[in-house]
PDB file of N, CA and C in Angstrom:
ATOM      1  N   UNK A   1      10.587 -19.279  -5.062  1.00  0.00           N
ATOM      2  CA  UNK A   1       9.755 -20.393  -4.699  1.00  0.00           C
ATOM      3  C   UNK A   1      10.451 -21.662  -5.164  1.00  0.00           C
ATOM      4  N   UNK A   2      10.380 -22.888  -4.749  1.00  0.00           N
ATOM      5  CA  UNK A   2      10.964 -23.963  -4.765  1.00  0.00           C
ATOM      6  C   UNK A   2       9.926 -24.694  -4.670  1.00  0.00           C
ATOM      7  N   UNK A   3      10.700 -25.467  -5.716  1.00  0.00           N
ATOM      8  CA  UNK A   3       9.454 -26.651  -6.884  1.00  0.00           C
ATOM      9  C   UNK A   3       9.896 -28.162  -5.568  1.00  0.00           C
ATOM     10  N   UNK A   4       8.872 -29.302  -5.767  1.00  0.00           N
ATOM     11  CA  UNK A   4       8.699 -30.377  -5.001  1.00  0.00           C
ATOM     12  C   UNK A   4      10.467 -30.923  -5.226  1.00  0.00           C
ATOM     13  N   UNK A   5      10.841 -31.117  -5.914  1.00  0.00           N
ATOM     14  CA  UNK A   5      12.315 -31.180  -6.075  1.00  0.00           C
ATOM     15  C   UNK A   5      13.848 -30.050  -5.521  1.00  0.00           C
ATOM     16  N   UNK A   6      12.917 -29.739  -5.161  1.00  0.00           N
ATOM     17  CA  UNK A   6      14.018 -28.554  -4.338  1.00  0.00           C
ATOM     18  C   UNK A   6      14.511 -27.079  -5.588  1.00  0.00           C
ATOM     19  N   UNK A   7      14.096 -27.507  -6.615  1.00  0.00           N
ATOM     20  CA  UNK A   7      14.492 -26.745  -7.761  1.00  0.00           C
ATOM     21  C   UNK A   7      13.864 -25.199  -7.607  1.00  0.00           C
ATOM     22  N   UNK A   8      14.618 -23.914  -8.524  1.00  0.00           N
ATOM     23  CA  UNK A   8      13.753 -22.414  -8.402  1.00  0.00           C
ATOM     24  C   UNK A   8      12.757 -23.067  -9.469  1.00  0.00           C
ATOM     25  N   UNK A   9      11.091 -22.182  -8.742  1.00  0.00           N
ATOM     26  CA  UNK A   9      10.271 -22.733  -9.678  1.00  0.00           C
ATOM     27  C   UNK A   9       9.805 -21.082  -9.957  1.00  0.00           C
ATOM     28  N   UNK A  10       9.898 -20.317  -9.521  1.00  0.00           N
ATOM     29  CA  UNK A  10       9.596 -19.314  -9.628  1.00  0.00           C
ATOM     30  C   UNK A  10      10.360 -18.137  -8.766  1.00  0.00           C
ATOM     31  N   UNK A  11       9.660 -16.547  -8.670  1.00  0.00           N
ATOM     32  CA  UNK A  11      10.437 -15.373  -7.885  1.00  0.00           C
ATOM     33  C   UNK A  11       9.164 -14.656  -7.287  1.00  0.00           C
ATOM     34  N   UNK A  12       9.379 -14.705  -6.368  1.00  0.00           N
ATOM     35  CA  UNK A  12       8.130 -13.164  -6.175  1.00  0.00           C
ATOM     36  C   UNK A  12       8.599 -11.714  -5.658  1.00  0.00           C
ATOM     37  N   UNK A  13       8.094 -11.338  -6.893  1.00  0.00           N
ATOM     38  CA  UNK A  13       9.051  -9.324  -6.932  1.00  0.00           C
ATOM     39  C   UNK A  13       7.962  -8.985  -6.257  1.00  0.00           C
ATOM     40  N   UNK A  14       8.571  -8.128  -4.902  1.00  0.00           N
ATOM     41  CA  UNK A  14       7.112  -7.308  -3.862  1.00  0.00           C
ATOM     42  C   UNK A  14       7.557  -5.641  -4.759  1.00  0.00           C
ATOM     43  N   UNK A  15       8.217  -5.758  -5.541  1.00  0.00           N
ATOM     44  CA  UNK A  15       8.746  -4.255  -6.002  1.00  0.00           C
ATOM     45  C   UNK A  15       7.331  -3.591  -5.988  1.00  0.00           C
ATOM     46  N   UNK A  16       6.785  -3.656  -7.078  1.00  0.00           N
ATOM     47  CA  UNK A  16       5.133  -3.074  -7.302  1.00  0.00           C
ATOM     48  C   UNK A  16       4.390  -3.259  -6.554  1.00  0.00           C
ATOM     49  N   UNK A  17       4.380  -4.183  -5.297  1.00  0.00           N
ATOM     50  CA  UNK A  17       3.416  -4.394  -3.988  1.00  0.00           C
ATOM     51  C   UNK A  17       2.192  -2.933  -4.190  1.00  0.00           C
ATOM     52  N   UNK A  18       2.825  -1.883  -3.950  1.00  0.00           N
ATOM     53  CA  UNK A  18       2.318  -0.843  -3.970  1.00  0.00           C
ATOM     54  C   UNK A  18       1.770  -0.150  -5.077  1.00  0.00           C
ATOM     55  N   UNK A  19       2.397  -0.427  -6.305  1.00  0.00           N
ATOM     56  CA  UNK A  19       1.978   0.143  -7.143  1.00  0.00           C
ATOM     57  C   UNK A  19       0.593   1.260  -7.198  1.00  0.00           C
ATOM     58  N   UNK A  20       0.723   2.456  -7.381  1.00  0.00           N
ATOM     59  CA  UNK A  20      -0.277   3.134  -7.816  1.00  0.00           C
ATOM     60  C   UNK A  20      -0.846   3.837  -6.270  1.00  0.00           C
ATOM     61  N   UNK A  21       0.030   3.372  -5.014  1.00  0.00           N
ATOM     62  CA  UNK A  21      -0.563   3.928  -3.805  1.00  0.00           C
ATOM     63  C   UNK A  21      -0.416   4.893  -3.683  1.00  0.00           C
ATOM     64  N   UNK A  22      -1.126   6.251  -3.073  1.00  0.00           N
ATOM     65  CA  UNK A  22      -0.506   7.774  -3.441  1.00  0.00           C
ATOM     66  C   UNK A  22       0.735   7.896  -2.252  1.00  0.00           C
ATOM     67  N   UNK A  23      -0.129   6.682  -1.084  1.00  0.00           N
ATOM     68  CA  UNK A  23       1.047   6.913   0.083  1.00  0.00           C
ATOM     69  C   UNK A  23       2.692   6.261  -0.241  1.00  0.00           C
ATOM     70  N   UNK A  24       2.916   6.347  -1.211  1.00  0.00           N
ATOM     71  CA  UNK A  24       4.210   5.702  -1.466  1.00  0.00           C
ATOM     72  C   UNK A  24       4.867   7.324  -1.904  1.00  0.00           C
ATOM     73  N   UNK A  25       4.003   8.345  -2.442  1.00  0.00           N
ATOM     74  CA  UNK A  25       4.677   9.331  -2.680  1.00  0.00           C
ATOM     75  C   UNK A  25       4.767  10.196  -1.571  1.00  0.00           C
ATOM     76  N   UNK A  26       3.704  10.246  -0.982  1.00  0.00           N
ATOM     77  CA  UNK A  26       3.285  11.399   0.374  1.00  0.00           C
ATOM     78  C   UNK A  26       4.604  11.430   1.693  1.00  0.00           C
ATOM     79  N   UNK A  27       5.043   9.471   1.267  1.00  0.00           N
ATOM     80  CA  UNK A  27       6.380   9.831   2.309  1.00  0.00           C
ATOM     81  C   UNK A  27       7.581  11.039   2.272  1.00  0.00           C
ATOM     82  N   UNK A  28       7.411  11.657   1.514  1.00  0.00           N
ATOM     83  CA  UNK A  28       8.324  12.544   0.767  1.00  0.00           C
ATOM     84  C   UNK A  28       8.223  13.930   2.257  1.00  0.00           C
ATOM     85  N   UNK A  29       6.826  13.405   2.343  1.00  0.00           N
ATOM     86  CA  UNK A  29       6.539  14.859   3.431  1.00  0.00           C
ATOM     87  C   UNK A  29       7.644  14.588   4.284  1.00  0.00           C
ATOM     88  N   UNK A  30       8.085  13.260   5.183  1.00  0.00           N
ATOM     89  CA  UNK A  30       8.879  13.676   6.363  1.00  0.00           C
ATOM     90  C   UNK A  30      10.772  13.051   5.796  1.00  0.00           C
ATOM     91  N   UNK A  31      10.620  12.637   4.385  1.00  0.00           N
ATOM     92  CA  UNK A  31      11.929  12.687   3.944  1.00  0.00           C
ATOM     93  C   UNK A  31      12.442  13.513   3.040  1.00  0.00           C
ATOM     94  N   UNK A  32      11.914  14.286   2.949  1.00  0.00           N
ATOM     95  CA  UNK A  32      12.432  15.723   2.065  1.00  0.00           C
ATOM     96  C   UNK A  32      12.116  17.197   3.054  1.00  0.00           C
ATOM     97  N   UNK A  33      11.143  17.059   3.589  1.00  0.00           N
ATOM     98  CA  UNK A  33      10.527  18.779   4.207  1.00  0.00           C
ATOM     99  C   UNK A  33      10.534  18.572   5.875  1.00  0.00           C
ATOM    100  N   UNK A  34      10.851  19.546   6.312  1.00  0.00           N
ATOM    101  CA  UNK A  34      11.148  20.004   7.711  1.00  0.00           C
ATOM    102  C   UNK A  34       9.560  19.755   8.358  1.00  0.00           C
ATOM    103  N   UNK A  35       9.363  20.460   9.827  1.00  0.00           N
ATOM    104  CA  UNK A  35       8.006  20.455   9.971  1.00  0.00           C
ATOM    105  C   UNK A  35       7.148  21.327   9.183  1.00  0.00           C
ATOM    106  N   UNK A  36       7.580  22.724   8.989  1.00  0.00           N
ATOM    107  CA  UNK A  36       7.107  23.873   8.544  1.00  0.00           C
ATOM    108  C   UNK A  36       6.789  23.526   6.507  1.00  0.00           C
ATOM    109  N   UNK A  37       7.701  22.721   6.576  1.00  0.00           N
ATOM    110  CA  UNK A  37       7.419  22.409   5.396  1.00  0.00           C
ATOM    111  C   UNK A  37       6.338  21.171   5.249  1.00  0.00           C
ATOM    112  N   UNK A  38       6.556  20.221   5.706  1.00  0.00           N
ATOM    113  CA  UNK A  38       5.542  19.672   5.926  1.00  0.00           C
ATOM    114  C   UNK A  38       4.113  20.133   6.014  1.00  0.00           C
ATOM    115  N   UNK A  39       3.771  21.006   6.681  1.00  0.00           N
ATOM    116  CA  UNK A  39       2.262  21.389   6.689  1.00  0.00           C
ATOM    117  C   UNK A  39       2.397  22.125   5.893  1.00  0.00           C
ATOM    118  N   UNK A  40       2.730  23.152   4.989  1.00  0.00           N
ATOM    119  CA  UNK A  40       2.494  23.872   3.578  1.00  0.00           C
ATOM    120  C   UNK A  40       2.606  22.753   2.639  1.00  0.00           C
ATOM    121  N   UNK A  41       3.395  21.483   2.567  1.00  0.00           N
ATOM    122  CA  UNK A  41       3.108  20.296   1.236  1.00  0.00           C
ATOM    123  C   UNK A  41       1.802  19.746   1.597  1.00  0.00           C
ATOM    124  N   UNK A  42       1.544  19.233   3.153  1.00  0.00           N
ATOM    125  CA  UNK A  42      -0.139  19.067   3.328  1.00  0.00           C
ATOM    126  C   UNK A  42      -1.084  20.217   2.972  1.00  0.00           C
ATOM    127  N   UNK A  43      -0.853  20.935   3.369  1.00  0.00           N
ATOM    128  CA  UNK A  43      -1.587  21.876   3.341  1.00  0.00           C
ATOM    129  C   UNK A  43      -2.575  22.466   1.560  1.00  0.00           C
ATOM    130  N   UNK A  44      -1.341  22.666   0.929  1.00  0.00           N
ATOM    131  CA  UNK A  44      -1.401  22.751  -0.151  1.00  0.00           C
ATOM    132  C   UNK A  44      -1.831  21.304  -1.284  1.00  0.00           C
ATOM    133  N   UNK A  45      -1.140  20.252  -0.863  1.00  0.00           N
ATOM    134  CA  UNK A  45      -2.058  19.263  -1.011  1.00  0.00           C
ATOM    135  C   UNK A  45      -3.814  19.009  -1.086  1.00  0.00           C
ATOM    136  N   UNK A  46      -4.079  19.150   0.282  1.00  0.00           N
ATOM    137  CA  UNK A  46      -5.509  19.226   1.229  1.00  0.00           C
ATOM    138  C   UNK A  46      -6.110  19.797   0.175  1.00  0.00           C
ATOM    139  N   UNK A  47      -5.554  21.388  -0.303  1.00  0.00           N
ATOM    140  CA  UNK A  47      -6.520  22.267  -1.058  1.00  0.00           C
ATOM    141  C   UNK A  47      -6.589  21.635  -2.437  1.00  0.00           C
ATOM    142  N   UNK A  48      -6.242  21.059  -3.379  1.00  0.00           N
ATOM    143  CA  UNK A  48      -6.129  20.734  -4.242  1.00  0.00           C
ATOM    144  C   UNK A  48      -6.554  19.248  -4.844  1.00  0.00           C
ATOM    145  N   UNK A  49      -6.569  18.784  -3.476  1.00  0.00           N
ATOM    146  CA  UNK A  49      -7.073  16.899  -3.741  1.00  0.00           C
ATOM    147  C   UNK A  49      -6.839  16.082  -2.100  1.00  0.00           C
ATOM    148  N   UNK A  50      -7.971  16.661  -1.187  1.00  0.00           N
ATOM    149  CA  UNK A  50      -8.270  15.985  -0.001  1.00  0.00           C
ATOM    150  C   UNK A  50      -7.872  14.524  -0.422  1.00  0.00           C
ATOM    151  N   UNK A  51      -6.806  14.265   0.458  1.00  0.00           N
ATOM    152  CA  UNK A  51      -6.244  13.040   1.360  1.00  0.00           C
ATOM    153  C   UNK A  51      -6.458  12.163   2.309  1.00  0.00           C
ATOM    154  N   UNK A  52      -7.352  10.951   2.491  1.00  0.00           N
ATOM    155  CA  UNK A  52      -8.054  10.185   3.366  1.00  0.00           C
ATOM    156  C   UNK A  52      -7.055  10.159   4.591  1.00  0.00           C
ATOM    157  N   UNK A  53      -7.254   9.856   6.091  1.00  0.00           N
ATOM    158  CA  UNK A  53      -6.155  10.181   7.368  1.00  0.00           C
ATOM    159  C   UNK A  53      -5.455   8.611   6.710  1.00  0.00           C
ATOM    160  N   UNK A  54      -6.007   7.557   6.355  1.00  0.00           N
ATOM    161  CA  UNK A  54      -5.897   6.143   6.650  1.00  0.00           C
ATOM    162  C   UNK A  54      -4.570   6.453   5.454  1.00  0.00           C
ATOM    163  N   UNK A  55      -4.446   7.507   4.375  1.00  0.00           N
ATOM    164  CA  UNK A  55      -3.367   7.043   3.695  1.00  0.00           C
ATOM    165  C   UNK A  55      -2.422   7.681   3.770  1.00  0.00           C
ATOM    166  N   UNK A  56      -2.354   9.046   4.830  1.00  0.00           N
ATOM    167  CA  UNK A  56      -1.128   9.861   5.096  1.00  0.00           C
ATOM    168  C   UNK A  56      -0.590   9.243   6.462  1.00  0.00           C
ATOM    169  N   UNK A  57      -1.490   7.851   7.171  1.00  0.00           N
ATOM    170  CA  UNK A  57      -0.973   7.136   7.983  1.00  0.00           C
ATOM    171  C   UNK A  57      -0.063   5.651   7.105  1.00  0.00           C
ATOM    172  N   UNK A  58      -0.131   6.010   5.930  1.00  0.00           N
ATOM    173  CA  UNK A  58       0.457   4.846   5.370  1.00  0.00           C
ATOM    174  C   UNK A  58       1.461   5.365   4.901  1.00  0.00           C
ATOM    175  N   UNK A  59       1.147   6.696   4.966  1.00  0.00           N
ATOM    176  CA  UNK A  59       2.494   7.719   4.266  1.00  0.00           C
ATOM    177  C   UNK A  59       4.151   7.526   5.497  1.00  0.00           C
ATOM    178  N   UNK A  60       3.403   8.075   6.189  1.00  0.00           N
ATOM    179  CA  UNK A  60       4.169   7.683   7.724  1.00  0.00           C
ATOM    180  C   UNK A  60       4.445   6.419   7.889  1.00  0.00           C
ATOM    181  N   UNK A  61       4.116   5.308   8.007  1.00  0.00           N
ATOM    182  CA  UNK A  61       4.940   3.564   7.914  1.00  0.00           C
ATOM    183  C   UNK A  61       5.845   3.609   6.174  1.00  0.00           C
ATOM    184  N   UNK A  62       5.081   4.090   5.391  1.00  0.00           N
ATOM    185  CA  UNK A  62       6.216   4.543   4.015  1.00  0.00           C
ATOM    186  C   UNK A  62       7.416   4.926   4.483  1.00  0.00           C
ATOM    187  N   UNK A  63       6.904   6.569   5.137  1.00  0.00           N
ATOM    188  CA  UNK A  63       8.731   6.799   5.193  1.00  0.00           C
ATOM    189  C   UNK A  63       9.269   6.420   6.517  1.00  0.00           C
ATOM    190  N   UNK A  64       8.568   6.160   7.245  1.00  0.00           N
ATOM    191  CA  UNK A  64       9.045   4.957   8.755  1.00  0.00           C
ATOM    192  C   UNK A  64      10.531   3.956   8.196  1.00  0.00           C
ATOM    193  N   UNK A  65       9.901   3.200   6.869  1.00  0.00           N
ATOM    194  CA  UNK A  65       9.998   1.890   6.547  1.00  0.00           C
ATOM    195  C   UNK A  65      11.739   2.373   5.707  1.00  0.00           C
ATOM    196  N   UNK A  66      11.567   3.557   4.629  1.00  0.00           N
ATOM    197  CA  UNK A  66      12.559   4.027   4.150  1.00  0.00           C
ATOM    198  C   UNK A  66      13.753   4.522   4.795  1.00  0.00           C
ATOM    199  N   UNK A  67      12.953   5.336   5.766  1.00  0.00           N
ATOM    200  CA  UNK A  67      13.973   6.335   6.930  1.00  0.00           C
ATOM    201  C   UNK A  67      15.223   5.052   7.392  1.00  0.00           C
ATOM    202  N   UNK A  68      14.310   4.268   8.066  1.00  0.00           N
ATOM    203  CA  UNK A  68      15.245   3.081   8.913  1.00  0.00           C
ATOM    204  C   UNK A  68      16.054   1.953   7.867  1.00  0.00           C
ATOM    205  N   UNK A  69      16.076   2.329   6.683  1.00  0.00           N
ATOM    206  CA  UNK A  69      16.939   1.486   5.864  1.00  0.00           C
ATOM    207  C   UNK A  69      17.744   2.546   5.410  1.00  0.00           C
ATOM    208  N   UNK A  70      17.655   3.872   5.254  1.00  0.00           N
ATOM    209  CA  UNK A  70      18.503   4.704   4.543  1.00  0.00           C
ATOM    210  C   UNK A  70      19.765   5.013   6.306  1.00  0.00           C
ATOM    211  N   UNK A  71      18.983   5.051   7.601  1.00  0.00           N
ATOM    212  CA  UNK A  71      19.703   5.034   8.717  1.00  0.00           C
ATOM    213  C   UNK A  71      20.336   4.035   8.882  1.00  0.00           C
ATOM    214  N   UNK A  72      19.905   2.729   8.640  1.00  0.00           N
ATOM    215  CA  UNK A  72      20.929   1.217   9.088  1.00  0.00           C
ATOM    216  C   UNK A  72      21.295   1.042   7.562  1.00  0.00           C
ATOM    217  N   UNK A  73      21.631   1.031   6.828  1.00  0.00           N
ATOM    218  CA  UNK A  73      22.167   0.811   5.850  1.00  0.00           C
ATOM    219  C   UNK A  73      23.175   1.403   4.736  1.00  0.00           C
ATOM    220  N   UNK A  74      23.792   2.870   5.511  1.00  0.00           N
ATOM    221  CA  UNK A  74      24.263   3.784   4.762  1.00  0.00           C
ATOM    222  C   UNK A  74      25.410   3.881   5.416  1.00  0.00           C
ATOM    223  N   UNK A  75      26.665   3.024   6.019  1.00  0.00           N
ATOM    224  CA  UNK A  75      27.512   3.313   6.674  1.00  0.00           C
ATOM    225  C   UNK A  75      28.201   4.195   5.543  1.00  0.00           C
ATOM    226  N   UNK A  76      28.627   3.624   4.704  1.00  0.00           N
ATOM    227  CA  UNK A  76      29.348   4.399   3.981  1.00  0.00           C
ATOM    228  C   UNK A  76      28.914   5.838   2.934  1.00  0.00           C
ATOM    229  N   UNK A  77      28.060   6.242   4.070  1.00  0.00           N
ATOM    230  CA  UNK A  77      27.445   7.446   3.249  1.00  0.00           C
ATOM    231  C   UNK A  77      26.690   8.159   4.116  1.00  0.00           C
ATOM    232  N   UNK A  78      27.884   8.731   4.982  1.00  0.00           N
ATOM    233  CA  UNK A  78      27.025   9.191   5.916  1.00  0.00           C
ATOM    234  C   UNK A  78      25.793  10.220   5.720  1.00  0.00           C
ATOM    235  N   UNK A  79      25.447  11.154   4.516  1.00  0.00           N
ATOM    236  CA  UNK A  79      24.939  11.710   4.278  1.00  0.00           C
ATOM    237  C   UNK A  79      23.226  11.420   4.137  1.00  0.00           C
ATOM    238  N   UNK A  80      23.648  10.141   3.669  1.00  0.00           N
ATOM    239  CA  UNK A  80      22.186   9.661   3.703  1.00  0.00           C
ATOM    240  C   UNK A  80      21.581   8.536   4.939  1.00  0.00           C
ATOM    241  N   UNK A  81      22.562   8.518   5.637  1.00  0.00           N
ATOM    242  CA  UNK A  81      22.594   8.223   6.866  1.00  0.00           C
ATOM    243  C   UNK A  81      21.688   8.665   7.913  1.00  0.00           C
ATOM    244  N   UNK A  82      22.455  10.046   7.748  1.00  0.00           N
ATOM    245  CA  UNK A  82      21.708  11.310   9.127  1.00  0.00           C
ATOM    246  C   UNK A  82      20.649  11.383   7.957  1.00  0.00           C
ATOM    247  N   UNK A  83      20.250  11.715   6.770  1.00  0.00           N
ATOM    248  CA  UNK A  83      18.819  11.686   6.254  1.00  0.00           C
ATOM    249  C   UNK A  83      18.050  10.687   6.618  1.00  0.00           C
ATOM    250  N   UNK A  84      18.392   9.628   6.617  1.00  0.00           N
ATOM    251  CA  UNK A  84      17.515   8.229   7.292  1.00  0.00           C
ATOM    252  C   UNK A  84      17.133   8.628   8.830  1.00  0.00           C
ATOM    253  N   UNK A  85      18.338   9.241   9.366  1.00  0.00           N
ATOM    254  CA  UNK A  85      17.617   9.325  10.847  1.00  0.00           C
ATOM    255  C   UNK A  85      17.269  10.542  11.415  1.00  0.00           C
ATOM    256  N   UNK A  86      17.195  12.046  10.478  1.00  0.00           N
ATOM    257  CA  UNK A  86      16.384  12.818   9.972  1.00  0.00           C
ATOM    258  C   UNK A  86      14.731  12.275  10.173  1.00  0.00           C
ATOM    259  N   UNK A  87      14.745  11.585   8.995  1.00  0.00           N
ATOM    260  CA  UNK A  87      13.309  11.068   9.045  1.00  0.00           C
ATOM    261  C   UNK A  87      12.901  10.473   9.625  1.00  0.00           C
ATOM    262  N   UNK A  88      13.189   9.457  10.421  1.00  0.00           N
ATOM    263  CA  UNK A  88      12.636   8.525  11.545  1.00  0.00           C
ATOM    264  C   UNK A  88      12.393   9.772  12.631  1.00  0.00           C
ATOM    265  N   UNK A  89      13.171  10.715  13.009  1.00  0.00           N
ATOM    266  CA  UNK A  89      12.779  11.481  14.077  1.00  0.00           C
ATOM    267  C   UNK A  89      11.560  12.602  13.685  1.00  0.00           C
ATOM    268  N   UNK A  90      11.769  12.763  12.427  1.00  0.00           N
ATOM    269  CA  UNK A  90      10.434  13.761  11.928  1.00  0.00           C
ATOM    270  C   UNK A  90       9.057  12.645  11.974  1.00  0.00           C
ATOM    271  N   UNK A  91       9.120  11.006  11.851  1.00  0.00           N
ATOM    272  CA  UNK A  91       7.795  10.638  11.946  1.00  0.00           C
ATOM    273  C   UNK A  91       7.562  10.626  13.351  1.00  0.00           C
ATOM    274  N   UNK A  92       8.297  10.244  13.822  1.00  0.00           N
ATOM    275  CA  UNK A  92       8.519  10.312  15.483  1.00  0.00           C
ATOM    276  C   UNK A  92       7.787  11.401  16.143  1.00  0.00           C
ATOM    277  N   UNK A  93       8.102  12.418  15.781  1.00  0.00           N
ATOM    278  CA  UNK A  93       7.695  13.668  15.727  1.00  0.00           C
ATOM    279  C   UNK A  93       6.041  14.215  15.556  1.00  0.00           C
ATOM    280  N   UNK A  94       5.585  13.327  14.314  1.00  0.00           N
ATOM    281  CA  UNK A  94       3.926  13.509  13.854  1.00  0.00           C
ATOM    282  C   UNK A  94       4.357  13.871  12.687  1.00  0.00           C
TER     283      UNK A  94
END
């Protein structure tokens, strides 16, 4: 942020934006697990601590948001590359 003088008057960290959201972890479903895996981590989830739809749809723009920076941003690694676009095609997917 920039003070009436053009000077830094401050920073704003979005790091913690999220803090404490469960959908920041749930992205894990389509950047770590296949489909099959996917519905046994829901699944098994579900049984243990029902999941509102509104936040495994936030789970999905989560790893939407990750997928497409680990895909455009990994030239030099390709490994996590095709994982970035891995996951964009698994949200793609459902």
């Amino acid at each position: 942020m920039l003070g009436a003088g053009g000077e830094l008057c401050g920073v704003v960290d979005f790091g913690d934006l999220c803090s404490g959201d469960p959908a920041t972890d749930l992205a894990a479903a389509w950047l770590v697990f296949d489909t099959e895996g996917r519905r046994v981590f829901s699944d098994t989830l579900e049984a243990g601590r029902p999941t509102d739809p509104d936040t495994w749809q936030r789970a999905r723009g989560w790893a939407l948001g990750m997928g497409s920076a680990m895909a455009a941003g990994s030239d030099d690694h390709p490994a996590s590359s095709a994982l970035g676009s891995a996951a964009l095609w698994a949200v793609l997917e459902g």
